[in-house]
C-alpha atoms as a PDB file:
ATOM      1  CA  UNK A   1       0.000   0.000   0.000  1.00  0.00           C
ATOM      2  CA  UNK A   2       2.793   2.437   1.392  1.00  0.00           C
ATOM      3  CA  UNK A   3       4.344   1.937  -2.418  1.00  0.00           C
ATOM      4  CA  UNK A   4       0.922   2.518  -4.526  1.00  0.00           C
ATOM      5  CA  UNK A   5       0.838   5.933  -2.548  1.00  0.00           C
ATOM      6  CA  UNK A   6       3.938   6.612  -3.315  1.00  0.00           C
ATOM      7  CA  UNK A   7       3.707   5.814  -6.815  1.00  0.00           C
ATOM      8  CA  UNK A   8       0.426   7.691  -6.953  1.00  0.00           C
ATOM      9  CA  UNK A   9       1.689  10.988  -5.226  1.00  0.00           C
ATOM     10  CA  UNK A  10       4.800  10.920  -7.755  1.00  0.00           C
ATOM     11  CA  UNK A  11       1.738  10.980 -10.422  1.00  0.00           C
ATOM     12  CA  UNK A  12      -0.369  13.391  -9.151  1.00  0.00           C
ATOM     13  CA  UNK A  13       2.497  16.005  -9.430  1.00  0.00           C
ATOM     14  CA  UNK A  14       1.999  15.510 -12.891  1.00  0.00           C
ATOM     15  CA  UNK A  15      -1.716  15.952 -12.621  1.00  0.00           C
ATOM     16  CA  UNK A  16      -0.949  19.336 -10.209  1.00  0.00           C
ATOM     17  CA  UNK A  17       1.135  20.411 -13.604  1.00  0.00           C
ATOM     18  CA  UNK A  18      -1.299  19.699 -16.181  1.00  0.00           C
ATOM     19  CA  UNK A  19      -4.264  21.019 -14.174  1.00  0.00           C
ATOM     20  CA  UNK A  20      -2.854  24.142 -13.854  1.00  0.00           C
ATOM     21  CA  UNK A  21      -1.551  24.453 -17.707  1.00  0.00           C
ATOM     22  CA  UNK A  22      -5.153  23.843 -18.668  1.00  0.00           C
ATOM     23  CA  UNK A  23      -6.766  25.714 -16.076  1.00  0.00           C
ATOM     24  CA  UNK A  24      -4.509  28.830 -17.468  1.00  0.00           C
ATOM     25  CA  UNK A  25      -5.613  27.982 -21.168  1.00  0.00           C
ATOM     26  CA  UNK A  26      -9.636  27.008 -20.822  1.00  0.00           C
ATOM     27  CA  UNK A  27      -9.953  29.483 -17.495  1.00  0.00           C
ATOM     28  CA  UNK A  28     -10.404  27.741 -13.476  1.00  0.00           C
ATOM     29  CA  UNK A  29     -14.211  27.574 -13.718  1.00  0.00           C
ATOM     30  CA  UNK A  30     -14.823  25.728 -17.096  1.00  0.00           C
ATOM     31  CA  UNK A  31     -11.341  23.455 -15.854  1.00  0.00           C
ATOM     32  CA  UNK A  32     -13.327  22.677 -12.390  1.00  0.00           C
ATOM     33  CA  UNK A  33     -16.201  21.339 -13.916  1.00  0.00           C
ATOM     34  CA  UNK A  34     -14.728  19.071 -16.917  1.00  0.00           C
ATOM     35  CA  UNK A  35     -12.022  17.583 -14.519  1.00  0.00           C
ATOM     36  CA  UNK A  36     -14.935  17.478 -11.905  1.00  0.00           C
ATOM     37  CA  UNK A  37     -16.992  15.155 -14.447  1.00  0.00           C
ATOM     38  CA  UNK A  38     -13.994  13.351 -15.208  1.00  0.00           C
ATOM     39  CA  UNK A  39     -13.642  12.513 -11.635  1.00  0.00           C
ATOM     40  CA  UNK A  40     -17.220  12.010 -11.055  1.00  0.00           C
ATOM     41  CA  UNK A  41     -17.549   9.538 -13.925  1.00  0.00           C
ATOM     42  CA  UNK A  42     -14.058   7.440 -14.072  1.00  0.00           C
ATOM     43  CA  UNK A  43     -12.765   8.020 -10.505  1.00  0.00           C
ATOM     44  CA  UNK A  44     -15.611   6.692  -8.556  1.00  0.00           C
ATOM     45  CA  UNK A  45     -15.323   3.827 -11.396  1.00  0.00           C
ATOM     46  CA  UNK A  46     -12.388   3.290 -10.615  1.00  0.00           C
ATOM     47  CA  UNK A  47     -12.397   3.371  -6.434  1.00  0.00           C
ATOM     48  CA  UNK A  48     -15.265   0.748  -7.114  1.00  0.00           C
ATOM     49  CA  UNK A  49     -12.780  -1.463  -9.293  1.00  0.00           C
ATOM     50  CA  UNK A  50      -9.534  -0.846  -6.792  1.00  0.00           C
ATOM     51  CA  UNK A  51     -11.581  -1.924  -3.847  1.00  0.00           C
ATOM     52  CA  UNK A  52     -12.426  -4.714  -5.504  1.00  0.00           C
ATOM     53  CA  UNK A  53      -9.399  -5.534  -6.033  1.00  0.00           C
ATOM     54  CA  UNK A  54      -7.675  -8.725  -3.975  1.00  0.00           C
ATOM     55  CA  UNK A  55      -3.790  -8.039  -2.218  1.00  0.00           C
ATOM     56  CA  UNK A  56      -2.667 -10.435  -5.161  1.00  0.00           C
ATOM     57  CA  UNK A  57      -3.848  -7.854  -7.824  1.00  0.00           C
ATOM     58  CA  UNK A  58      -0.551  -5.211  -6.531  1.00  0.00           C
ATOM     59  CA  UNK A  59       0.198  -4.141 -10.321  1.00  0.00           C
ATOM     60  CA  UNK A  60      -3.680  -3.353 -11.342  1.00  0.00           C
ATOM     61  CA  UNK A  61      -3.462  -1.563  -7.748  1.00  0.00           C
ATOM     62  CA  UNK A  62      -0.302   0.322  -8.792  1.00  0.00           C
ATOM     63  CA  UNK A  63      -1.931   1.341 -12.126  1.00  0.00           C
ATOM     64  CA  UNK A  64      -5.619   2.099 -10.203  1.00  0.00           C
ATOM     65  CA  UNK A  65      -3.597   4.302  -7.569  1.00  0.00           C
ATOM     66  CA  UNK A  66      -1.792   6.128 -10.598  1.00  0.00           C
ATOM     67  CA  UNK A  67      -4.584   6.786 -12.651  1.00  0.00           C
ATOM     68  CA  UNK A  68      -6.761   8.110  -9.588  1.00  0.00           C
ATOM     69  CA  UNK A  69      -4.246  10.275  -8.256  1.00  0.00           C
ATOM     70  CA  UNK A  70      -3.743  11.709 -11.374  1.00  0.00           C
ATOM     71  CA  UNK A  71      -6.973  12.486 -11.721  1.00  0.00           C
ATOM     72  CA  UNK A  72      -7.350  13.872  -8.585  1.00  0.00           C
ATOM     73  CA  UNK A  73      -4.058  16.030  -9.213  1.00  0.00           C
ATOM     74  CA  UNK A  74      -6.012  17.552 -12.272  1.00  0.00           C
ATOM     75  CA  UNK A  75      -8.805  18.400 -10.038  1.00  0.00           C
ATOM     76  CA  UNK A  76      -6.388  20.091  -7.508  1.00  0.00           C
ATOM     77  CA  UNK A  77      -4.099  21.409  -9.659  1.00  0.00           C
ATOM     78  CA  UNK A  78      -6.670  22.848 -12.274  1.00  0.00           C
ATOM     79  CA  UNK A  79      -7.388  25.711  -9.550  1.00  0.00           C
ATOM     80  CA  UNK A  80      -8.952  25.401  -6.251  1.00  0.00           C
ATOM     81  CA  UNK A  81      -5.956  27.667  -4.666  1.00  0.00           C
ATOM     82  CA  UNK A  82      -5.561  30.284  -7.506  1.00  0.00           C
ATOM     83  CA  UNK A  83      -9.359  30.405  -7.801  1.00  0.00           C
ATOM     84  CA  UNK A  84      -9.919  31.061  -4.330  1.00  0.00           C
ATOM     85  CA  UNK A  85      -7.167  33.937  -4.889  1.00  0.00           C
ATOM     86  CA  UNK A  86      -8.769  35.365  -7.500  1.00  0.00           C
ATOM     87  CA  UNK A  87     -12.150  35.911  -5.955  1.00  0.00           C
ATOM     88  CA  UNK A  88     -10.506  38.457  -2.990  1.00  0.00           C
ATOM     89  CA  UNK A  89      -9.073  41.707  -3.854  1.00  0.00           C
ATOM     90  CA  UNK A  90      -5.024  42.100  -3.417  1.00  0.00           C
ATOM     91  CA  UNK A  91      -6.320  44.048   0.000  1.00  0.00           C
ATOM     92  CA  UNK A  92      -8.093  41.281   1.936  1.00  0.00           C
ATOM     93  CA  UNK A  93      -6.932  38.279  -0.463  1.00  0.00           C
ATOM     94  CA  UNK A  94      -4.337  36.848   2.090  1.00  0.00           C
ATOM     95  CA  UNK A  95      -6.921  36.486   5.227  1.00  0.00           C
ATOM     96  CA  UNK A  96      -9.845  35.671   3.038  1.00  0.00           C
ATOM     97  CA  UNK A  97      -8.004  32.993   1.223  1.00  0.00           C
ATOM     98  CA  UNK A  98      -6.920  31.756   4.172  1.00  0.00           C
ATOM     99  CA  UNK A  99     -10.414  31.568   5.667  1.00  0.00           C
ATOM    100  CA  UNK A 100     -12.356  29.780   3.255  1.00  0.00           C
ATOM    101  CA  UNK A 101     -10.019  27.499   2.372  1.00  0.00           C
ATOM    102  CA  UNK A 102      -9.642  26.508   6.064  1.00  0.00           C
ATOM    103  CA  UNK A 103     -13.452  26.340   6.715  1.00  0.00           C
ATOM    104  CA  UNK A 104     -13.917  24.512   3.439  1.00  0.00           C
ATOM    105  CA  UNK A 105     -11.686  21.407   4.748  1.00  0.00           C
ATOM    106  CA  UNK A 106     -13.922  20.952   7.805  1.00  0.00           C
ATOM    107  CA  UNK A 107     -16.837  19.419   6.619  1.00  0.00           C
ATOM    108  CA  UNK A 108     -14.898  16.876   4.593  1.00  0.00           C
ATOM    109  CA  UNK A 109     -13.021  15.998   8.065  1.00  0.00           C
ATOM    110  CA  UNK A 110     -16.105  14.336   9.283  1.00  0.00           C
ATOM    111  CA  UNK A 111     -15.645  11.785   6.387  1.00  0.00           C
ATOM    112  CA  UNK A 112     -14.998   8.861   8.842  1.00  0.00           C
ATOM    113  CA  UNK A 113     -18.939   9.634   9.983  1.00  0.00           C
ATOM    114  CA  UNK A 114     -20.192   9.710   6.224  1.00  0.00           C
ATOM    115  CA  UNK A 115     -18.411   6.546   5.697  1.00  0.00           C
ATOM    116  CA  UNK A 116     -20.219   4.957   8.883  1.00  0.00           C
ATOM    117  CA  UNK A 117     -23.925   6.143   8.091  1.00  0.00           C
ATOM    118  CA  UNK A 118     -23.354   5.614   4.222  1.00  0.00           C
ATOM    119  CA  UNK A 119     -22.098   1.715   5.122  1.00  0.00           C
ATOM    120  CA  UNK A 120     -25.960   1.224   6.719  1.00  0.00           C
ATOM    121  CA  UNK A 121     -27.513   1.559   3.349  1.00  0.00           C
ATOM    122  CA  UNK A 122     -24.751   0.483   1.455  1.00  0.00           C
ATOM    123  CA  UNK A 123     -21.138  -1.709   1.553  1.00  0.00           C
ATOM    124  CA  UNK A 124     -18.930   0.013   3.537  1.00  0.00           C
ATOM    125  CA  UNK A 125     -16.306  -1.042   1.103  1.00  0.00           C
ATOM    126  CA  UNK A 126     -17.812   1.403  -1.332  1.00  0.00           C
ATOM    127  CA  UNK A 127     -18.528   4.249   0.432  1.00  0.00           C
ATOM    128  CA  UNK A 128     -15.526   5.818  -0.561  1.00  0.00           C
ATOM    129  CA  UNK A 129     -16.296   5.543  -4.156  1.00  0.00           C
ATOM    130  CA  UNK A 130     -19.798   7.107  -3.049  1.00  0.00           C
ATOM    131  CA  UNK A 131     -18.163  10.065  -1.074  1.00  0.00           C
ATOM    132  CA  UNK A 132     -16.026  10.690  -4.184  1.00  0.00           C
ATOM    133  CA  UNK A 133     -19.076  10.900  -6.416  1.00  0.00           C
ATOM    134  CA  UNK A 134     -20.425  13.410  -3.870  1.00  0.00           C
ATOM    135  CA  UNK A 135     -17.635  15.102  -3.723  1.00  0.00           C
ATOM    136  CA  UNK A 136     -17.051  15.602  -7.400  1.00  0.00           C
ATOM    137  CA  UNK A 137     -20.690  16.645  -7.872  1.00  0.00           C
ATOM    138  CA  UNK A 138     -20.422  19.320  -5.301  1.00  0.00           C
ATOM    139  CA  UNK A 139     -17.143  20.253  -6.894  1.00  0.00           C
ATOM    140  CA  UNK A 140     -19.345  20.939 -10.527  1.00  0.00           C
ATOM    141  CA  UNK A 141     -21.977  22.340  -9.226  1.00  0.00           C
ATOM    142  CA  UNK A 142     -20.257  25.429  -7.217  1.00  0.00           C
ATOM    143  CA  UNK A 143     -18.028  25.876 -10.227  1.00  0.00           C
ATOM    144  CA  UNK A 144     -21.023  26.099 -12.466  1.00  0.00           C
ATOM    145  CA  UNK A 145     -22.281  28.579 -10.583  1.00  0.00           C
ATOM    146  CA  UNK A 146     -19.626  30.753  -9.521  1.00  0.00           C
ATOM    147  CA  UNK A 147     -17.834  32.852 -11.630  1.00  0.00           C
ATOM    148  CA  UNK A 148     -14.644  32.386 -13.984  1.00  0.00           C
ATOM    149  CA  UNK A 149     -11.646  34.393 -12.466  1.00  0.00           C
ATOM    150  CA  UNK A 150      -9.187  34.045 -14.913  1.00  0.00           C
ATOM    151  CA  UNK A 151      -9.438  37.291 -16.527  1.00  0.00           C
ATOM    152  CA  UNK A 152      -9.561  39.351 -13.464  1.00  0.00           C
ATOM    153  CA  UNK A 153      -6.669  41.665 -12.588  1.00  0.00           C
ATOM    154  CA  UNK A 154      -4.102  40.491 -10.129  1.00  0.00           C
ATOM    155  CA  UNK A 155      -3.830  44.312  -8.774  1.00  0.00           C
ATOM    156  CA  UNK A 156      -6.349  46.511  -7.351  1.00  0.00           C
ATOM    157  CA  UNK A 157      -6.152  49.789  -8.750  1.00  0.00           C
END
């Protein structure tokens, strides 16, 4: 296990890259919700196929581990911390940056209770695939709504 992480963190640097080359071409908003979908669609796919998976299977969990991490790196990479820049002006950006990203990691904290009422109506071997499906569908959604920031001026005049 300690190796697919490994493996799969080496990958999502690559992700981080790519995410933020296209995010910087196609602007953060319309990035968030393709590589949102993406993730919606193949990533909870795939967390259904890697837990699946036996401890014999260790190259398909490699490759599983790869590909999500990847994916997940063009999520994270495509924006979430230059987007959140964007939308505060140079004045306040630091502190309000710095506020909503650390409010928005608290609700996905709780994930160990999700996992625990989820695994009542469902296996608890796939709520994580469930929680990711939530979580890219919240991702789409508040990107679809909220506005693109990549032609806004760095500098308050």
């Amino acid at each position: 296990m300690t190796g697919a992480l490994l493996v799969g963190s080496i990958i999502a640097v690559g992700g981080f890259l790519a995410g933020g080359y296209i995010s910087d071409r196609i602007g953060r908003r319309a990035a968030f919700v393709r590589f949102g979908l993406l993730l919606a669609v193949v990533g909870t796919l795939l967390t259904v196929y890697i837990v699946g998976l036996s401890n014999t299977s260790v190259p398909a969990i490699y490759l599983g581990f790869s590909i999500m991490f990847g994916l997940v790196g063009l999520v994270w990479g495509s924006g979430p911390h230059s987007y959140l820049n964007e939308r505060f002006h140079t004045g306040s950006r630091s502190s309000g940056y710095g506020i909503v990203f650390s409010f928005s990691i608290i609700l996905p904290s709780f994930y160990g209770f999700y996992q625990n009422w989820l695994g009542k109506v469902m296996s608890a071997s796939q709520t994580p695939a469930a929680l990711l499906l939530i979580g890219s569908i919240i991702v789409v959604v508040a990107a679809a709504i909220g506005p693109e920031t990549q032609t806004l001026r760095y500098i308050d005049e």
